[in-house]
N, C-alpha and C. Protein backbone atom coordinates (compact mmCIF):
# COMPACT_ATOMS: atom_id res chain seq x y z
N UNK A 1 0.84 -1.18 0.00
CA UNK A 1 0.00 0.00 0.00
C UNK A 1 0.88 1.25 0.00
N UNK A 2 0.18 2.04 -0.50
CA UNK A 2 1.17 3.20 -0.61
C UNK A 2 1.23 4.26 0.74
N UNK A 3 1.66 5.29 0.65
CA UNK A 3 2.10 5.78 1.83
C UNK A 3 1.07 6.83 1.73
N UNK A 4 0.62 8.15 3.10
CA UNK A 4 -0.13 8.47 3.22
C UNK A 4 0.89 9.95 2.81
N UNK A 5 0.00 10.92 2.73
CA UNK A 5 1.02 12.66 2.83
C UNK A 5 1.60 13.07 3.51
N UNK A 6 0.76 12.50 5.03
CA UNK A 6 2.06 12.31 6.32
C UNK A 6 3.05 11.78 6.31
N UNK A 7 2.94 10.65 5.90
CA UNK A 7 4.00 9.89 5.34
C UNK A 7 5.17 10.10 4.87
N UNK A 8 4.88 10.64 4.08
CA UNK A 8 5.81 11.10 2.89
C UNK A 8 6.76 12.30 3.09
N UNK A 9 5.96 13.33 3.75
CA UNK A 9 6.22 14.35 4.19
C UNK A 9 7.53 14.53 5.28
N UNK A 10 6.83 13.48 6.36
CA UNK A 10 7.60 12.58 7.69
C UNK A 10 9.13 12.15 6.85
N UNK A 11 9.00 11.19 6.00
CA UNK A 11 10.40 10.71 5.80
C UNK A 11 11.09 11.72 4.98
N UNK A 12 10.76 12.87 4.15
CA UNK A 12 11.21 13.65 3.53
C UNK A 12 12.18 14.06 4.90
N UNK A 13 12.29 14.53 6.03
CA UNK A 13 12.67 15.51 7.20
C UNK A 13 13.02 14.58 8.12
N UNK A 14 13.35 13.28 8.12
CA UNK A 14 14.06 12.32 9.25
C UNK A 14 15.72 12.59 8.81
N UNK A 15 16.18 13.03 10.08
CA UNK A 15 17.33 13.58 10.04
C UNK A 15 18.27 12.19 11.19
N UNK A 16 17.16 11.60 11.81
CA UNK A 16 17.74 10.27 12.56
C UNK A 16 16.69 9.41 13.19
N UNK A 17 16.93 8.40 13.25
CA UNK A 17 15.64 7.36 14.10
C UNK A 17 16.89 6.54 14.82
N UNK A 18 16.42 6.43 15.83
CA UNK A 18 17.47 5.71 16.86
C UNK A 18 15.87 4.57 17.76
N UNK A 19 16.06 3.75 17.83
CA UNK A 19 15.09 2.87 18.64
C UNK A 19 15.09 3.31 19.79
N UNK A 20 13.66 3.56 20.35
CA UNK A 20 13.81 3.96 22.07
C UNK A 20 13.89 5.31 22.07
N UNK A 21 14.28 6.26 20.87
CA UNK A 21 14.27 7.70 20.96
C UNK A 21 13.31 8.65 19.88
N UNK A 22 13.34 9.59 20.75
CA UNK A 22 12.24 10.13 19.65
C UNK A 22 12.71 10.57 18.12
N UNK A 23 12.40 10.45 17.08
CA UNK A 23 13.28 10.69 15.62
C UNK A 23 13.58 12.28 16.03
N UNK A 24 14.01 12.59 15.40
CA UNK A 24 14.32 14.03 15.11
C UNK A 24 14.36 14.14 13.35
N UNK A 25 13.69 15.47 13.36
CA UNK A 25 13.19 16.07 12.05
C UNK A 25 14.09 17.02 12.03
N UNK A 26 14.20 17.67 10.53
CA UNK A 26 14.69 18.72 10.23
C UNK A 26 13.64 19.57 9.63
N UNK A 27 13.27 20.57 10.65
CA UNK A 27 12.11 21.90 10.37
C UNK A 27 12.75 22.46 9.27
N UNK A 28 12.32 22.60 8.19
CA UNK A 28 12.26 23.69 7.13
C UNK A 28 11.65 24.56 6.82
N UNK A 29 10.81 25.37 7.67
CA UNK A 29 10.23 26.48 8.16
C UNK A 29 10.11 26.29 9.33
N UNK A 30 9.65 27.70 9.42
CA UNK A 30 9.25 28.55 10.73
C UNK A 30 8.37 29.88 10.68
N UNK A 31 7.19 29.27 11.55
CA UNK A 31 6.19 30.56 11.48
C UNK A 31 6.56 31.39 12.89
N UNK A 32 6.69 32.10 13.13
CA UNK A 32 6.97 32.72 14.58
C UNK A 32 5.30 34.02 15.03
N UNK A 33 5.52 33.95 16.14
CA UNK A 33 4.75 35.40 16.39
C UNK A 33 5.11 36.02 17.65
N UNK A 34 4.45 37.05 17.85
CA UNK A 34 5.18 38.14 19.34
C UNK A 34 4.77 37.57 20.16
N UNK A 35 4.20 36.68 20.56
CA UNK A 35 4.39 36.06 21.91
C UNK A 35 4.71 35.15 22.36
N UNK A 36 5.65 34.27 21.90
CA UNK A 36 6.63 32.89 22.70
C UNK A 36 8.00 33.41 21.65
N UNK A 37 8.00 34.00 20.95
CA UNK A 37 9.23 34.58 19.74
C UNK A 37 10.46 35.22 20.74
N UNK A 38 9.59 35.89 21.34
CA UNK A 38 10.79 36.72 22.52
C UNK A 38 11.99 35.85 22.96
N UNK A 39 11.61 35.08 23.71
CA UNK A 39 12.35 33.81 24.17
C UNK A 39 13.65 33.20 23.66
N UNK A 40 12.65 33.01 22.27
CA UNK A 40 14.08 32.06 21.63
C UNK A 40 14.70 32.88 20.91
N UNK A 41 14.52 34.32 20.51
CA UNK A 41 15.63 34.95 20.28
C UNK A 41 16.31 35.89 21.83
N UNK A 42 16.17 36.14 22.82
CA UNK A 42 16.53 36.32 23.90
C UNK A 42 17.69 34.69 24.26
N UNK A 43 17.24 33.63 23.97
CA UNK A 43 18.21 32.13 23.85
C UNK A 43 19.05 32.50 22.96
N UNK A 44 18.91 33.17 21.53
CA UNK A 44 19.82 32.92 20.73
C UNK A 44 20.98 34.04 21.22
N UNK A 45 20.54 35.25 21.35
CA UNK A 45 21.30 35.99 21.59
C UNK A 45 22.58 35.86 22.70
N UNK A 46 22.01 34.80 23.94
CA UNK A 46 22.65 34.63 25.09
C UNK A 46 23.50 33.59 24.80
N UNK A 47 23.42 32.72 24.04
CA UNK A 47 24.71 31.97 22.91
C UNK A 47 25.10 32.33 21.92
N UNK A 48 24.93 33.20 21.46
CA UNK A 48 25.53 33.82 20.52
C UNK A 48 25.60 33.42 19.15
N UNK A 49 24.27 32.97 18.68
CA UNK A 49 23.65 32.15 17.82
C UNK A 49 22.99 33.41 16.86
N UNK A 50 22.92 32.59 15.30
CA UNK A 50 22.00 33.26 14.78
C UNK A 50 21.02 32.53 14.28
N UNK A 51 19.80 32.46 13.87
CA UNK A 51 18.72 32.35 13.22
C UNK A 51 19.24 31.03 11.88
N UNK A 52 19.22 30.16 12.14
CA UNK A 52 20.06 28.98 10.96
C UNK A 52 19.53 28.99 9.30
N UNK A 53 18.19 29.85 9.39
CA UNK A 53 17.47 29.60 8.14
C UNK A 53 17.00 30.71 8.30
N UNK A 54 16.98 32.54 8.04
CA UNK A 54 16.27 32.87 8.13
C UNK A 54 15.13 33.47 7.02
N UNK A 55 15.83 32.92 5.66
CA UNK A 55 15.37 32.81 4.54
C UNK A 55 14.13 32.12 4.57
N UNK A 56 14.05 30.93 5.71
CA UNK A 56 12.91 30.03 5.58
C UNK A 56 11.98 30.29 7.06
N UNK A 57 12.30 31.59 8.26
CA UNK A 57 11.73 31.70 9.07
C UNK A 57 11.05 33.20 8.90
N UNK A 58 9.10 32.95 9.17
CA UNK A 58 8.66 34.32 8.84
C UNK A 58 8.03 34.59 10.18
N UNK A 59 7.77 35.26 10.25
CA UNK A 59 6.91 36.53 11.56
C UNK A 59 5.58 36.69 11.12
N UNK A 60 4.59 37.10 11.97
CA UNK A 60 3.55 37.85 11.96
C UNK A 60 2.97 37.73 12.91
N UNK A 61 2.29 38.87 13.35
CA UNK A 61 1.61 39.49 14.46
C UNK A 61 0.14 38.86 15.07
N UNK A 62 -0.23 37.92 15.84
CA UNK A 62 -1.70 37.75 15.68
C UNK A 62 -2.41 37.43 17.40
N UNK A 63 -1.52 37.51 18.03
CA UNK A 63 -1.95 36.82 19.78
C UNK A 63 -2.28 37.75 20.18
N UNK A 64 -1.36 38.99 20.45
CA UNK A 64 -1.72 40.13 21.37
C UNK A 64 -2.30 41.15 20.70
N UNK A 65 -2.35 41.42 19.41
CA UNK A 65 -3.02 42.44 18.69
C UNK A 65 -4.30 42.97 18.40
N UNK A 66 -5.09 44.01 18.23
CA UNK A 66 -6.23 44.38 18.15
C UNK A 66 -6.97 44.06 16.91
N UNK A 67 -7.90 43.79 16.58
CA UNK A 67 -8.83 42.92 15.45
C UNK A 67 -9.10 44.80 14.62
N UNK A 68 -8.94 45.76 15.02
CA UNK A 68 -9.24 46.56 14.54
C UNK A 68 -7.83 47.66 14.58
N UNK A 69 -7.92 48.81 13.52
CA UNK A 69 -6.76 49.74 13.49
C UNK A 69 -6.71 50.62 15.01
N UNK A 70 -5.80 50.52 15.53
CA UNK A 70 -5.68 51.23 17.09
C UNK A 70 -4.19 51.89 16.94
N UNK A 71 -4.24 52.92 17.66
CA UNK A 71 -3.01 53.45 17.28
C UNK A 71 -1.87 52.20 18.96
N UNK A 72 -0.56 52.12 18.49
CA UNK A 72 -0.04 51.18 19.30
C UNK A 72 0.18 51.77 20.48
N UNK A 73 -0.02 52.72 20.93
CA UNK A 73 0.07 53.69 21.93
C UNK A 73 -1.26 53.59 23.46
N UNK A 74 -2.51 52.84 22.51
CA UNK A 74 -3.43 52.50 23.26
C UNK A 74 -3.37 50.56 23.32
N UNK A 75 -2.34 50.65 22.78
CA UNK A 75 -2.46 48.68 23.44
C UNK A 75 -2.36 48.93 24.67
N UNK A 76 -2.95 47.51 25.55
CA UNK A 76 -2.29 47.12 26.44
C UNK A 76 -0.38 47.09 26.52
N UNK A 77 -0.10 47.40 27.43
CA UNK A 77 1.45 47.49 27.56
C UNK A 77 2.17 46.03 27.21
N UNK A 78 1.75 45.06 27.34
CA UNK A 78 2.42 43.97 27.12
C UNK A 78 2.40 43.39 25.72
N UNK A 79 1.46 44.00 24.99
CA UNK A 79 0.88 43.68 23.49
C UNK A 79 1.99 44.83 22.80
N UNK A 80 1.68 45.74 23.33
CA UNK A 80 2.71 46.98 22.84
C UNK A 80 4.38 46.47 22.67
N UNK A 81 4.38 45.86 23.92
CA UNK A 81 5.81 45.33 24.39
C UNK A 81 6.35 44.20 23.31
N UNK A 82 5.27 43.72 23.13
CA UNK A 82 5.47 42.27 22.64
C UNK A 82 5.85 42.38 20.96
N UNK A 83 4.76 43.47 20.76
CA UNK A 83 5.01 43.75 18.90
C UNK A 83 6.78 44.30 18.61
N UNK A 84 6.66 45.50 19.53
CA UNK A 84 7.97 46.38 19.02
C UNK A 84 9.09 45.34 19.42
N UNK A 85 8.84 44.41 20.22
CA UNK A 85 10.15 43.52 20.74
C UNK A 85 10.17 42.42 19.19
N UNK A 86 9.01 42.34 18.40
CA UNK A 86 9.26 41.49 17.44
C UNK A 86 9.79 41.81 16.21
N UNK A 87 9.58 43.46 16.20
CA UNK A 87 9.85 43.97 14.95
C UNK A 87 11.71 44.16 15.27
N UNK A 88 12.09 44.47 16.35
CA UNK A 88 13.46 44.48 16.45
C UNK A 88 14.35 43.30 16.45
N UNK A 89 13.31 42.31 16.49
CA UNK A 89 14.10 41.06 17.03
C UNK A 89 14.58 40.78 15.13
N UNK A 90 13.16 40.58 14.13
CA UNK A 90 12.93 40.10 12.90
C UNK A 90 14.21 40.86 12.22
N UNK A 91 14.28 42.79 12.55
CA UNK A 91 15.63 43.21 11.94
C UNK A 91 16.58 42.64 12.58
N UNK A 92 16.96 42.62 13.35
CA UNK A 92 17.90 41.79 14.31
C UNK A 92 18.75 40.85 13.61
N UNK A 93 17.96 40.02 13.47
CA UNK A 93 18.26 38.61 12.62
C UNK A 93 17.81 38.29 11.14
N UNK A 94 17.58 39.18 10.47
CA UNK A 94 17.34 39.18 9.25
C UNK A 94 16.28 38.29 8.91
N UNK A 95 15.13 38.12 9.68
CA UNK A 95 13.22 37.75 9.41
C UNK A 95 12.82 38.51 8.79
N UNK A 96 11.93 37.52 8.05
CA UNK A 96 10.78 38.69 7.49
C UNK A 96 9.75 38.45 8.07
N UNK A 97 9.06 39.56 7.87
CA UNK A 97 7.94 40.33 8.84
C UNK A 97 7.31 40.71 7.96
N UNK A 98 5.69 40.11 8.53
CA UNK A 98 4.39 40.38 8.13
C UNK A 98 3.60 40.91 8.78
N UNK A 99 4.16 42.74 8.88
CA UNK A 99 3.89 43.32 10.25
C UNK A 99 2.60 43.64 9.84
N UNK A 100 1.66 44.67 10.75
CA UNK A 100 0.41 44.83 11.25
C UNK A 100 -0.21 45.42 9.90
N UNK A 101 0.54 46.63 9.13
CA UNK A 101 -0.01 47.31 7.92
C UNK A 101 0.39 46.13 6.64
N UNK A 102 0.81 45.04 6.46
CA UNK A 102 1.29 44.62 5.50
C UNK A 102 0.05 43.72 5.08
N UNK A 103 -0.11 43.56 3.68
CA UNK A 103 -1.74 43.03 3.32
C UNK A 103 -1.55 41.70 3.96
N UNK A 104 -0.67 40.90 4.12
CA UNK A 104 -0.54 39.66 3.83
C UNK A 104 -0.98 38.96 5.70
N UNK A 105 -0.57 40.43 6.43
CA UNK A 105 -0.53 39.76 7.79
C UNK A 105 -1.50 39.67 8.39
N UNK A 106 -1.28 38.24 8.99
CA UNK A 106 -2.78 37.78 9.86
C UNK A 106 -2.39 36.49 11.02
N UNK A 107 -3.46 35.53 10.91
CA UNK A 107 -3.25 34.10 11.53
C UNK A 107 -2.18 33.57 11.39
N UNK A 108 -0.83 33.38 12.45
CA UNK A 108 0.45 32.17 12.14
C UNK A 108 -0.06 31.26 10.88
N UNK A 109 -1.15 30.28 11.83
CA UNK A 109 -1.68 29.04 11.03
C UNK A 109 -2.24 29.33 9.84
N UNK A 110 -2.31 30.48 9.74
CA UNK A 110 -3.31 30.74 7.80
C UNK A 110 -2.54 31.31 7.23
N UNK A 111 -1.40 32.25 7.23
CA UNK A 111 -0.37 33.08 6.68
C UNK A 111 0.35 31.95 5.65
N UNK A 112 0.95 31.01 6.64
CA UNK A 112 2.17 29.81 5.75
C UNK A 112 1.10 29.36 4.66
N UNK A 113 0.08 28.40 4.70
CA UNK A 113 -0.62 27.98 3.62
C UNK A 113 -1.04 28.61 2.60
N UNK A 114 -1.46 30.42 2.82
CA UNK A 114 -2.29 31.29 2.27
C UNK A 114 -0.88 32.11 1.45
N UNK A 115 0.11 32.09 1.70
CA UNK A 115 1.57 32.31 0.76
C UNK A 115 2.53 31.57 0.03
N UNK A 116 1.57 30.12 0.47
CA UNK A 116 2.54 29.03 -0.15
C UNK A 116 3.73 28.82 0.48
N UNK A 117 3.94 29.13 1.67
CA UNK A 117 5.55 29.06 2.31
C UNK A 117 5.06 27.49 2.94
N UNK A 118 3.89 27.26 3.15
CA UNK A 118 4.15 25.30 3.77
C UNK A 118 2.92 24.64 3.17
């Protein structure tokens, strides 16, 4: 029988299978957004790491943000915090960013499919 899309997909990105351990994949993207993003570039920075793909890692704004145009001055402070910390992080490390005015930006999960990036 043939294999399923998971399938296929799965062995395309097995980078090792060891019995007893979990495989490890090789991610070839990355969707990021301003709120768990902080972190792992705050990690990278503190090793002195850069971004391994950032050709294949994108940004966009969608957890803490307002469903409507607000000037960023009336966010909540931590939403506020969270955007401008992403837009510095994305120049930072050479991301692209699908910031708040850009047509394309919206949902993590609907952005990659809706651009063809996964």
């Amino acid at each position: 029988m043939g294999k399923t899309l998971f399938e296929k997909v799965w062995d395309a990105h097995v980078v090792a299978e060891d019995p007893g351990a979990p495989t490890v994949l090789y991610i070839d993207v990355q969707l990021i957004h301003e709120v768990t993003s902080p972190q792992a570039f705050t990690m990278l920075r503190e090793l002195g790491l850069k971004v391994r793909r950032p050709d294949r890692t994108f940004a966009t704004m969608d957890h803490a943000i307002p469903t409507r145009d607000v000037d960023i001055s009336l966010w909540p402070s931590d939403a506020a915090t969270q955007v401008t910390a992403l837009r510095q992080n994305c120049a930072d490390f050479g991301v692209t960013l699908f910031d708040i005015a850009d047509e394309v930006q919206g949902i993590v999960h609907v952005v990659g499919p809706e651009m063809g990036i996964t």
